[in-house]
Protein backbone atom coordinates (compact mmCIF):
# COMPACT_ATOMS: atom_id res chain seq x y z
CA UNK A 1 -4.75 9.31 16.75
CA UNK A 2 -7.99 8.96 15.50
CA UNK A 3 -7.78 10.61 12.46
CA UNK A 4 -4.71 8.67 11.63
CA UNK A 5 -5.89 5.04 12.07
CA UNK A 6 -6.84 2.78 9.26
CA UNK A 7 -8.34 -0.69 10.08
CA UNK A 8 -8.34 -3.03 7.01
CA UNK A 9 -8.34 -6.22 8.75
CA UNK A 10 -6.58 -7.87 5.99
CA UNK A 11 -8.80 -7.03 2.81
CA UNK A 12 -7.09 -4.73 1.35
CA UNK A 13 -3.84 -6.74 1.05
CA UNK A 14 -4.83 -9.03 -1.76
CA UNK A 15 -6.56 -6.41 -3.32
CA UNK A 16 -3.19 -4.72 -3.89
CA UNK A 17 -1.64 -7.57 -5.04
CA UNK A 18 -3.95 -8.05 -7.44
CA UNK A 19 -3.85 -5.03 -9.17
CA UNK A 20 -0.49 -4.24 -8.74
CA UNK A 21 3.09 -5.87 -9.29
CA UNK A 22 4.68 -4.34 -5.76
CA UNK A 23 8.46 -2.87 -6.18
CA UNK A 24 8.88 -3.14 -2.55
CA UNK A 25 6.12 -4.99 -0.05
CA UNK A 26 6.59 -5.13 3.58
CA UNK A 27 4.29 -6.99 6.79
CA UNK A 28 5.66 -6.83 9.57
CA UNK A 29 4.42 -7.02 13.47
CA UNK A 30 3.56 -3.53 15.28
CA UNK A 31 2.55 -3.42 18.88
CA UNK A 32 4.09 -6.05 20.62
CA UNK A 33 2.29 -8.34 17.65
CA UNK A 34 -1.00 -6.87 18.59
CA UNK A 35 -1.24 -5.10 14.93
CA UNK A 36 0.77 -5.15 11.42
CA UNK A 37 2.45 -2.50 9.92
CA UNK A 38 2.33 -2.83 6.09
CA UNK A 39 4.50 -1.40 3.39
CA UNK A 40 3.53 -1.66 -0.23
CA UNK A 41 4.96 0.22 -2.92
CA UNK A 42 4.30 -0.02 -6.34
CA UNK A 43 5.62 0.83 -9.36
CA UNK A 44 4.99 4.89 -10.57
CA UNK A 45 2.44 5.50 -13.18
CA UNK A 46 3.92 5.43 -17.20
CA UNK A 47 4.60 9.58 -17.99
CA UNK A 48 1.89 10.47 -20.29
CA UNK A 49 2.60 12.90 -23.27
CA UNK A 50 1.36 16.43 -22.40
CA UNK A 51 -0.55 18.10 -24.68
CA UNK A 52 1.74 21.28 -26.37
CA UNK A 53 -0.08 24.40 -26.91
């Protein structure tokens, strides 16, 4: 489980808000309320043209 566990202790949140507009976002309680599972999708990156050879 080590390997697996990110600790953001609430930083990272507004960061994503911030530089993205979410298509789905998601807190919720985890643990018994002990932690918070987060969700945050946003939207895909614009298709760029690929170059034709």
């Amino acid at each position: 489980m080590r390997r697996n566990h990110v600790r953001t202790q609430g930083h990272l949140w507004p960061v994503l808000r911030h530089s993205f507009e979410p298509l789905k976002e998601k807190l919720k309680p985890a643990y018994g309320g002990l932690w918070q599972l987060g969700m945050f999708h946003p939207p895909k990156k614009p298709e760029t043209p690929h170059a034709s050879n």
